[in-house]
Protein backbone atom coordinates (compact mmCIF):
# COMPACT_ATOMS: atom_id res chain seq x y z
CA UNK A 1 0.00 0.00 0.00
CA UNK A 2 2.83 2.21 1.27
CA UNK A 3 4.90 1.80 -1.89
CA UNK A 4 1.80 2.70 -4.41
CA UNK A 5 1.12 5.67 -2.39
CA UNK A 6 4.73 6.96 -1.98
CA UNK A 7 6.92 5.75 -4.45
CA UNK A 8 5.28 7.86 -7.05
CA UNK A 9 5.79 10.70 -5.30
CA UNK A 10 9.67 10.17 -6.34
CA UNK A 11 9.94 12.84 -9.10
CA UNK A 12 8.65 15.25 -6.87
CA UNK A 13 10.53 14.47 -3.35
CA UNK A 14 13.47 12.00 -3.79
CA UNK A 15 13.36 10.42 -0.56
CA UNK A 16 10.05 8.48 -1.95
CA UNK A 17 12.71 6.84 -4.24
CA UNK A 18 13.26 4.62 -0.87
CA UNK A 19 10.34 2.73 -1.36
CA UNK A 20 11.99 1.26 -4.84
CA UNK A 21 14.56 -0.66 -3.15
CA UNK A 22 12.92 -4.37 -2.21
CA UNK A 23 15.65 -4.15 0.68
CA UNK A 24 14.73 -0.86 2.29
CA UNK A 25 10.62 -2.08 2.36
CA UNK A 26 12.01 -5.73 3.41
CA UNK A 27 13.79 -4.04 6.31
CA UNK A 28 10.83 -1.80 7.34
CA UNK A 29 8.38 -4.88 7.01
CA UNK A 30 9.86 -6.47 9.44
CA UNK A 31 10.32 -4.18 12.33
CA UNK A 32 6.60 -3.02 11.39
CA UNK A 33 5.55 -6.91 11.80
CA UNK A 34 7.61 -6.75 15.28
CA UNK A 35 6.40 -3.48 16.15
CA UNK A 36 2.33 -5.41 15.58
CA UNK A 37 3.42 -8.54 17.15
CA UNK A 38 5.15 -6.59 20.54
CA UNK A 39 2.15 -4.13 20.63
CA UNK A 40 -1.01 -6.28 20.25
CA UNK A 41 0.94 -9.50 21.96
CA UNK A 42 -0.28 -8.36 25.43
CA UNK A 43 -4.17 -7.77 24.22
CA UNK A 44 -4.69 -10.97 22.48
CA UNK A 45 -2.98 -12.88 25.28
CA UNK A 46 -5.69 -11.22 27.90
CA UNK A 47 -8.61 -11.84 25.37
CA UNK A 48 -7.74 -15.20 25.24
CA UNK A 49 -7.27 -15.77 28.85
CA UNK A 50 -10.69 -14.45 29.35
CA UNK A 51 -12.44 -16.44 26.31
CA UNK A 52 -10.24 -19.47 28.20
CA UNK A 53 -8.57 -20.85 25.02
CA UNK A 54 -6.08 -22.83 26.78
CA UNK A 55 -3.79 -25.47 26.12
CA UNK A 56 -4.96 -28.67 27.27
CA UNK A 57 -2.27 -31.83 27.94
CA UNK A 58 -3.81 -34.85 28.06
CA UNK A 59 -2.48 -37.60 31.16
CA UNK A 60 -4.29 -40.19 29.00
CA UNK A 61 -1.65 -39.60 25.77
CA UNK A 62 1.34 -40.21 27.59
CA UNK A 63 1.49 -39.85 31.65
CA UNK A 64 5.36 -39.11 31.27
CA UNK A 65 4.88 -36.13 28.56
CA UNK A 66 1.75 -34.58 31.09
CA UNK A 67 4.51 -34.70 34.26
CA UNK A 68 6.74 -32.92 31.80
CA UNK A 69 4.51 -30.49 30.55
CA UNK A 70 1.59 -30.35 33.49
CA UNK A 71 2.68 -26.21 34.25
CA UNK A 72 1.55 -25.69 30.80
CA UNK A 73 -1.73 -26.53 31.22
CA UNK A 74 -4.27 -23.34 30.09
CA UNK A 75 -1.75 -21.52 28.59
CA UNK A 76 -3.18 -19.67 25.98
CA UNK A 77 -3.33 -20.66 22.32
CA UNK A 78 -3.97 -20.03 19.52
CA UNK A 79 -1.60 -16.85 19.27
CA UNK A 80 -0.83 -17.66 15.50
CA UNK A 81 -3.78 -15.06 14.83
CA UNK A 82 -0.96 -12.27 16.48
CA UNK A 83 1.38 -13.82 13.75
CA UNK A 84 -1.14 -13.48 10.68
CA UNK A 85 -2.14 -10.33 11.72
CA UNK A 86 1.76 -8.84 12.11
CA UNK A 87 2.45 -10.76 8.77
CA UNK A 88 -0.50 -9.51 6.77
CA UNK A 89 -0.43 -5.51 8.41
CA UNK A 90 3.20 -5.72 7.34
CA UNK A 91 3.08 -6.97 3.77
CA UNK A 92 -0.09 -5.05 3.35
CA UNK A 93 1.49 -2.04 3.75
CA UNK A 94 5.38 -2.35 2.41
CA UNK A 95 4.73 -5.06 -0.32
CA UNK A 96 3.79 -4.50 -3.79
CA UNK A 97 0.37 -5.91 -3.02
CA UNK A 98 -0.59 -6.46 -6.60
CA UNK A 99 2.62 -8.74 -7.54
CA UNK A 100 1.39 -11.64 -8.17
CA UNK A 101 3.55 -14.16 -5.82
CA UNK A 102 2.43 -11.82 -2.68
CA UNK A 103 -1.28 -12.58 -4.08
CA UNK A 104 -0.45 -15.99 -3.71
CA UNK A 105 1.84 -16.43 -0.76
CA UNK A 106 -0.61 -14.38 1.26
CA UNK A 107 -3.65 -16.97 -0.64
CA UNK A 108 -1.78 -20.02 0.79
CA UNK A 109 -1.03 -18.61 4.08
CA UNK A 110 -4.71 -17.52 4.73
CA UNK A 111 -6.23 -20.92 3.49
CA UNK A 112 -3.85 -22.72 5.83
CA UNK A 113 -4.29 -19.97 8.80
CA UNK A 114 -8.43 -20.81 8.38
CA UNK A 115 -7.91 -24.64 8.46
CA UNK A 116 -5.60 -24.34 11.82
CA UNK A 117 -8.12 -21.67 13.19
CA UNK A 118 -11.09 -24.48 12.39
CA UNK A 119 -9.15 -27.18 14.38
CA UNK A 120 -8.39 -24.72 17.17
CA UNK A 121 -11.97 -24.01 17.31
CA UNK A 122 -13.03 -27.06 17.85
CA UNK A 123 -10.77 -28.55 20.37
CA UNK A 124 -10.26 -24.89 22.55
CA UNK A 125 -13.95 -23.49 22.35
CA UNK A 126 -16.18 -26.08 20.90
CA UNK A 127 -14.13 -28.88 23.65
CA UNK A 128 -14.03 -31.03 20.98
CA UNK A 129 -10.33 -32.75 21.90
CA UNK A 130 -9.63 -33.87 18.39
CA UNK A 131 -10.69 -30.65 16.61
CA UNK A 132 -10.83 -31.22 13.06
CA UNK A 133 -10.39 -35.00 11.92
CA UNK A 134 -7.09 -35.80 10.17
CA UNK A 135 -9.10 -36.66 7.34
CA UNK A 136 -10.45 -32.91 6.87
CA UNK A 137 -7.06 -31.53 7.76
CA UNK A 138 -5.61 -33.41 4.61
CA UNK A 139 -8.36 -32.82 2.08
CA UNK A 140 -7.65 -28.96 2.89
CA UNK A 141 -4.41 -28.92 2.34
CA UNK A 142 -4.61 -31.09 -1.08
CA UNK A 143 -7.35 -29.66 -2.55
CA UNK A 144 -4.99 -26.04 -1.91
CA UNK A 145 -1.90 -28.11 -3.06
CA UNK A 146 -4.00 -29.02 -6.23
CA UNK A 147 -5.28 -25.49 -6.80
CA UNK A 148 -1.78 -24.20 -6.59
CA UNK A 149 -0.03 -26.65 -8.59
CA UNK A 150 -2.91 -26.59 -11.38
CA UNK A 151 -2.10 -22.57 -11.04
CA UNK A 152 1.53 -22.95 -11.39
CA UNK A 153 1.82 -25.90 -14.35
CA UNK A 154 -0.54 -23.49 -16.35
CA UNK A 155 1.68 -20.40 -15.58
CA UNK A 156 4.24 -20.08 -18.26
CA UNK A 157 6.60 -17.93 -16.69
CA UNK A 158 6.69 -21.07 -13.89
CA UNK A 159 9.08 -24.02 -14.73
CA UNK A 160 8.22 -27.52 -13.46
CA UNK A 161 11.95 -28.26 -13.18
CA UNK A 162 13.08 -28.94 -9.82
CA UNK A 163 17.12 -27.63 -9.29
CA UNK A 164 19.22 -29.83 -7.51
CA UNK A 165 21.22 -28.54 -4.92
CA UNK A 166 24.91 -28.88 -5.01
CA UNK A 167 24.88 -29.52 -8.87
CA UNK A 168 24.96 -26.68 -11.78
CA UNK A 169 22.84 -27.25 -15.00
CA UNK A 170 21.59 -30.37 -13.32
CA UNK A 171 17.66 -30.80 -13.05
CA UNK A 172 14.87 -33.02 -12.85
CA UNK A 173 11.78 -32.60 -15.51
CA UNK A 174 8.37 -33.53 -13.40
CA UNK A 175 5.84 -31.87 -16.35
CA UNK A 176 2.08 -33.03 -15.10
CA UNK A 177 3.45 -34.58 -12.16
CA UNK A 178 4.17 -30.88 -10.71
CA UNK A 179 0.75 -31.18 -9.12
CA UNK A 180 1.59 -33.97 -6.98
CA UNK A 181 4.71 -32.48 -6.35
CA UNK A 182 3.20 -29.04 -4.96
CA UNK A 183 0.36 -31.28 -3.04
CA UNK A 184 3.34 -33.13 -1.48
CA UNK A 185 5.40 -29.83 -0.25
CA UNK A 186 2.86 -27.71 0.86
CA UNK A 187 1.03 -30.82 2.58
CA UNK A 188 4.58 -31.70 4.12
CA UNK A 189 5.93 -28.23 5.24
CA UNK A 190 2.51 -27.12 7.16
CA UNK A 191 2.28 -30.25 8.85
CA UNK A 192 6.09 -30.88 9.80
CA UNK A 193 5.53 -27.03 11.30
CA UNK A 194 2.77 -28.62 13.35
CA UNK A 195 4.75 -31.45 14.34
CA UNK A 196 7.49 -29.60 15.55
CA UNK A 197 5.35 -26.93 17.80
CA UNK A 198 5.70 -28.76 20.81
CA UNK A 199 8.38 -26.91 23.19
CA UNK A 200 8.48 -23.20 24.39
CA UNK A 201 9.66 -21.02 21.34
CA UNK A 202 10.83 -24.46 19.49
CA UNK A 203 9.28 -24.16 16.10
CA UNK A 204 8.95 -20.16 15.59
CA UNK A 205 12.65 -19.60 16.39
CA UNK A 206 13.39 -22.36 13.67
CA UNK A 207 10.55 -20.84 11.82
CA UNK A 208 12.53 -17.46 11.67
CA UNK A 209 15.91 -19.27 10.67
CA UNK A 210 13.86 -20.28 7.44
CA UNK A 211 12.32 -16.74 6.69
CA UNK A 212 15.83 -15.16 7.05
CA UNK A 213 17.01 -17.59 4.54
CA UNK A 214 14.44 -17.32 2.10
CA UNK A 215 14.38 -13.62 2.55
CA UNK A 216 17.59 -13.77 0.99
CA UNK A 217 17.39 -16.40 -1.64
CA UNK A 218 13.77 -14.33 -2.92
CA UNK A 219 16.10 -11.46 -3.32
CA UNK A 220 18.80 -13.30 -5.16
CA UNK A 221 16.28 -15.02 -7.47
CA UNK A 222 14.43 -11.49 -8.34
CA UNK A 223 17.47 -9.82 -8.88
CA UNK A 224 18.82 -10.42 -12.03
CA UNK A 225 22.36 -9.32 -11.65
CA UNK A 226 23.13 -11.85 -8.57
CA UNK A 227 20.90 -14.54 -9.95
CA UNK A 228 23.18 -14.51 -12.96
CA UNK A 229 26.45 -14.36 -11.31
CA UNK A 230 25.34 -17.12 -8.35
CA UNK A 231 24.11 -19.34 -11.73
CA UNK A 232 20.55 -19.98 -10.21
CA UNK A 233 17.25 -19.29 -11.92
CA UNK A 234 16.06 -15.32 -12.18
CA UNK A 235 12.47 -15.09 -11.99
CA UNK A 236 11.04 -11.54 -12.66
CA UNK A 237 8.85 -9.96 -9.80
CA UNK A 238 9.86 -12.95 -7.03
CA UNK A 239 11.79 -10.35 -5.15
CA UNK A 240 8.85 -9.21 -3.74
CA UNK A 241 9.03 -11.88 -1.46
CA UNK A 242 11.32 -10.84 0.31
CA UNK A 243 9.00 -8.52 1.96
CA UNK A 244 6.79 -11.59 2.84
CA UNK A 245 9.33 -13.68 4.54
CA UNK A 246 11.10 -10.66 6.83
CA UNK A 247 7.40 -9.77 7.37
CA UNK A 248 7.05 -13.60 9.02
CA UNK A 249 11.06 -12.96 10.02
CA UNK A 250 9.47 -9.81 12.26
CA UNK A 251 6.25 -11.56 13.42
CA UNK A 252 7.97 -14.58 14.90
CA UNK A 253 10.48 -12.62 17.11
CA UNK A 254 7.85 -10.30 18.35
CA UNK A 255 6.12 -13.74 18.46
CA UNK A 256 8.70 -15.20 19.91
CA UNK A 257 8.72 -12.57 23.05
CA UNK A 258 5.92 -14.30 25.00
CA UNK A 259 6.46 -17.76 23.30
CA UNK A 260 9.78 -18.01 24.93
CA UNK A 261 10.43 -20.61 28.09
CA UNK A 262 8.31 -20.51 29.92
CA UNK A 263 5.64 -19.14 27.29
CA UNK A 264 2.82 -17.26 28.18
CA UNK A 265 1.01 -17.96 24.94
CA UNK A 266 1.47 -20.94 22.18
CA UNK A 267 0.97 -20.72 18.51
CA UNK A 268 -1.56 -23.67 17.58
CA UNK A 269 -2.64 -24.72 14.64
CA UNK A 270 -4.05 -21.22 13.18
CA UNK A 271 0.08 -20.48 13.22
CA UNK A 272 1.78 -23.63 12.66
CA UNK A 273 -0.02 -24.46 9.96
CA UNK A 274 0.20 -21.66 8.11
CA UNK A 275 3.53 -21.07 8.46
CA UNK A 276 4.66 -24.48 7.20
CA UNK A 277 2.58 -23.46 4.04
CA UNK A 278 3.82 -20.20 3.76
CA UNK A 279 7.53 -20.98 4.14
CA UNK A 280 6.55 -24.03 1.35
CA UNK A 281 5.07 -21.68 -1.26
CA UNK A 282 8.03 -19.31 -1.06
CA UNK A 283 9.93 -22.40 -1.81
CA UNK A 284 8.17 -23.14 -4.90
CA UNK A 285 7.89 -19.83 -6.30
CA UNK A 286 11.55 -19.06 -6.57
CA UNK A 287 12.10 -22.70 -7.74
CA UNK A 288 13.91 -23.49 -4.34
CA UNK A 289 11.96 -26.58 -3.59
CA UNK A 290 14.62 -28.91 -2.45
CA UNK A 291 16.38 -26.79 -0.29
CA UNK A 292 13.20 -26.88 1.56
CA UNK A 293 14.65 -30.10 2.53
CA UNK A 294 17.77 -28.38 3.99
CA UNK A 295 16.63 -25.10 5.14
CA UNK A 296 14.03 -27.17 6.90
CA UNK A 297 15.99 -30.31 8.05
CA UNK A 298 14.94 -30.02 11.80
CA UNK A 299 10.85 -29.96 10.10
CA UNK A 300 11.75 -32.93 8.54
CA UNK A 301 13.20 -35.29 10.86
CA UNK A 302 10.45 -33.76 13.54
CA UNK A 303 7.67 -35.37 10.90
CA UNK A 304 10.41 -38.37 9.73
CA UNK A 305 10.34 -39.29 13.29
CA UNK A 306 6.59 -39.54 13.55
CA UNK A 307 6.17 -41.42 10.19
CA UNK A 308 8.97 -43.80 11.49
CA UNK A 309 7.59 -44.80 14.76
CA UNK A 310 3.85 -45.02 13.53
CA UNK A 311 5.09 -47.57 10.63
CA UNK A 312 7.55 -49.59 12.60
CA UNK A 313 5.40 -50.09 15.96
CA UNK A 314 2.67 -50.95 13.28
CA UNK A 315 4.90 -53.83 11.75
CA UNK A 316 6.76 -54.71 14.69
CA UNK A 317 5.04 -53.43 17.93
CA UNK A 318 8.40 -51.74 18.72
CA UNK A 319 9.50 -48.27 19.14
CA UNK A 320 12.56 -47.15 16.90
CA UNK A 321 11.69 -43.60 19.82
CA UNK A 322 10.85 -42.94 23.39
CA UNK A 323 8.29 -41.01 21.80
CA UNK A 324 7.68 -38.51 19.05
CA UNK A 325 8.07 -36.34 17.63
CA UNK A 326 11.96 -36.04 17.85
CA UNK A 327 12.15 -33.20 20.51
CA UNK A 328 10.00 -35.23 22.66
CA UNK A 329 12.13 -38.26 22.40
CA UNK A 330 15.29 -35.99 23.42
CA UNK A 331 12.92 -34.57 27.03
CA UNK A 332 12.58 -38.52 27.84
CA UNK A 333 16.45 -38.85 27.85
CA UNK A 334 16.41 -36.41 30.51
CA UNK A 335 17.61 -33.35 28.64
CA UNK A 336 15.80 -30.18 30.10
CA UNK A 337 13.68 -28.31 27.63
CA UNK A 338 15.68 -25.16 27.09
CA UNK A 339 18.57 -27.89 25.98
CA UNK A 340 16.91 -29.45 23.47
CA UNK A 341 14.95 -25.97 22.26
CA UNK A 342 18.38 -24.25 21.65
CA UNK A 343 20.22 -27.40 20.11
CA UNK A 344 17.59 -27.69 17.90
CA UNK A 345 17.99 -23.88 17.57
CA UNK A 346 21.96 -24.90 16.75
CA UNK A 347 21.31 -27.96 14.48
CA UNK A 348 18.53 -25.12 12.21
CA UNK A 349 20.96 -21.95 11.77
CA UNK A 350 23.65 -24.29 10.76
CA UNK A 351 21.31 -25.91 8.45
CA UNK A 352 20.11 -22.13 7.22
CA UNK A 353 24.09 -21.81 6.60
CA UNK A 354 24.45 -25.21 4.77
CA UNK A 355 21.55 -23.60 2.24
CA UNK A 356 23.10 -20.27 1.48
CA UNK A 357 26.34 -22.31 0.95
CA UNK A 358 24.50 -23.90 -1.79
CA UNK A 359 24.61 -21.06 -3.85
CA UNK A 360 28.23 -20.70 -4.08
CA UNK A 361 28.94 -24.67 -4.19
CA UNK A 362 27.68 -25.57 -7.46
C-alpha cells in the first residue's frame, strides 16, 4: 500500500525513491511486523485468557509427557492469529500488493491460517479434543496443493523443473506430475511445522531461521544481476518476497517474546499451519523446492520421526523412539527443555548456513 502511495511521489521528493529498493521495504516490514506482534501480543494474550482458550495436555496420551509439561496446562493458544495479523499488516502495507507471488503467498497462508483456526476451534472453544479429523485436515491442504499446482503448471513464466542442490545445469523434468509435487510440499511443510510446535519457542525460532534464509534467496532469485552471477534461476517480480518472509522474520520474534520458556502464549494450529505453508510456497515460487529439505531439516526429521515410529510399531510393535516427535524423544532422555529448544535452535541456523552455501557450491 505504502509503496503505491509513496513511491510515485519520487519525481517530486526523492526520498520516496526509498520505497523502490525491495531491501529498504524488506527491512521496514519487518520491524513493522515486530512493532504489531510486541504491541497487540499483550491484548490478544488477555482476550484469550478471558475467552479461556487454553492449552490442554492430556495424562491419558502419555502420563510421562503430562509430568513434563503439566505447568503448561491453560496456557493460551492459539496466538498464531498475532502472527497473521503482524504478517498480513506488514506486507499489506510495504509489499507490492498487486505482484502476483504476494497474491499468492498471502492466498496459501490464509487458506492454511483458516484450516488451523477451524481445528483450534473445535478442540479450545467447541471442547471437541480432536478438533478437526485428520481426514479434513488433509483434504484442505490437497485440494490447496491441487489449486496451486494446477495454477503454477498453467503459468508459463513457472518451470516444473526442480534444481538440484549442489549440482549446476543439473535438473529433474516432473511436467504433469508438478501437481503432486506441490500437493506433497505444501502438505509436508505445514504439517512438519505442526509437528514440531511442541516446546516453548521451538518451532517459531526455527521458523525465523527459514524466513531469514528465504528472505535472501527471494532477493537473489528477483534480482537479475546476482541470480546470474550465483548461476541460479532469475524469476522476474519474485523479489517481492522478500517482503513476505522478513514480514514472518518480524512476526515470529515479536512472536517469539511471549512464546519463549516458559511461554505465556502458544501458537496452535491457526500459526503452525500456516507457516509451514507459507515458508513451502516461497519455496516453490523461486524454484527453491529442495532446499526446503535443507533449510528445513529439523521440520523434517520432527515429521520423519513420527512417520517412522507409527510404521515400525505398526509392523513390529516396537519403538525405533521414546516417543515422538523427535524433541519429545530428546525430554525422555532427561535433557531439560531449554537444551533441546536451543540445540535444535543450533542444528537449524547451521542448516540455514548449509543452504546459502549452496549457492556458491555448485
Amino acid at each position: 500500500m505504502l509503496y503505491h502511495l509513496f513511491y510515485p511521489l519520487h519525481e517530486v521528493i526523492s526520498i520516496f525513491n526509498l520505497f523502490r529498493y525491495i531491501t529498504f521495504r524488506a527491512a521496514m516490514a519487518a520491524l513493522t511486523a515486530f512493532l504489531v506482534s510486541l504491541i497487540f501480543g499483550p491484548l490478544i494474550i488477555r482476550i484469550l485468557k478471558q475467552l479461556k482458550v487454553g492449552e490442554n495436555i492430556r495424562k491419558e496420551d502419555s502420563k510421562r509427557l503430562y509430568e513434563l509439561h503439566s505447568q503448561k496446562q491453560d496456557t493460551p493458544t492459539m496466538g498464531g492469529i498475532l502472527i497473521l495479523l503482524a504478517v498480513f499488516s506488514s506486507v499489506l502495507l510495504w509489499a507490492d500488493i498487486f505482484n502476483r507471488y504476494i497474491i499468492i503467498a498471502l492466498g496459501v497462508t490464509l487458506w492454511l491460517g483458516l484450516t488451523g483456526f477451524m481445528d483450534d476451534y473445535l478442540k479450545h472453544i467447541r471442547r471437541q479434543p480432536k478438533g478437526l479429523t485428520a481426514t479434513a485436515k488433509f483434504t484442505s491442504q490437497i485440494i490447496l496443493g491441487l489449486i496451486l499446482g494446477a495454477v503454477l503448471l498453467l503459468d508459463r513464466q513457472n518451470s516444473t523443473k526442480l534444481d538440484i542442490p549442489f549440482l549446476k545445469d543439473v535438473s529433474l523434468q516432473l511436467g504433469v506430475f508438478y501437481i503432486l509435487f506441490v500437493i506433497l510440499l505444501i502438505t509436508g511443510s505445514s504439517n512438519a511445522v505442526n509437528l514440531t510446535d511442541g516446546l516453548d519457542g521451538l518451532a517459531i525460532g526455527i521458523v525465523i531461521m527459514v524466513a531469514l534464509t528465504f528472505s535472501v534467496l527471494s532477493y537473489i532469485t528477483g534480482n537479475i544481476k546476482f541470480s546470474n552471477y550465483l548461476l541460479t534461476p532469475y524469476i522476474a517480480g519474485s523479489g517481492e518476497l522478500a517482503v513476505f518472509c522478513t514480514s514472518i522474520l518480524g512476526a515470529g520474534l515479536g512472536f517469539l517474546w511471549f512464546n519463549c520458556y516458559p511461554a505465556t502464549i502458544f501458537m496452535g494450529d491457526v500459526g503452525s499451519l500456516a507457516l509451514g505453508g507459507a515458508l513451502g510456497v516461497v519455496a516453490l515460487l523461486i524454484k527453491k523446492e529442495l532446499l526446503m529439505v535443507i533449510v528445513g531439516g529439523i521440520f523434517v526429521l520432527e515429521a520423519l520421526s513420527v512417520i517412522l515410529q507409527v510404521c515400525v510399531f505398526r509392523f513390529t510393535k516396537k519403538r525405533i523412539f521414546k516417543i515422538a516427535p523427535l524433541h519429545h524423544h530428546f525430554q525422555f532422555l532427561g535433557w531439560p527443555e531449554n537444551k533441546v529448544i536451543i540445540r535444535f535452535w543450533i542444528a537449524a541456523s547451521l542448516l540455514a548456513l548449509l543452504t546459502l552455501v549452496t549457492l556458491k557450491l555448485r
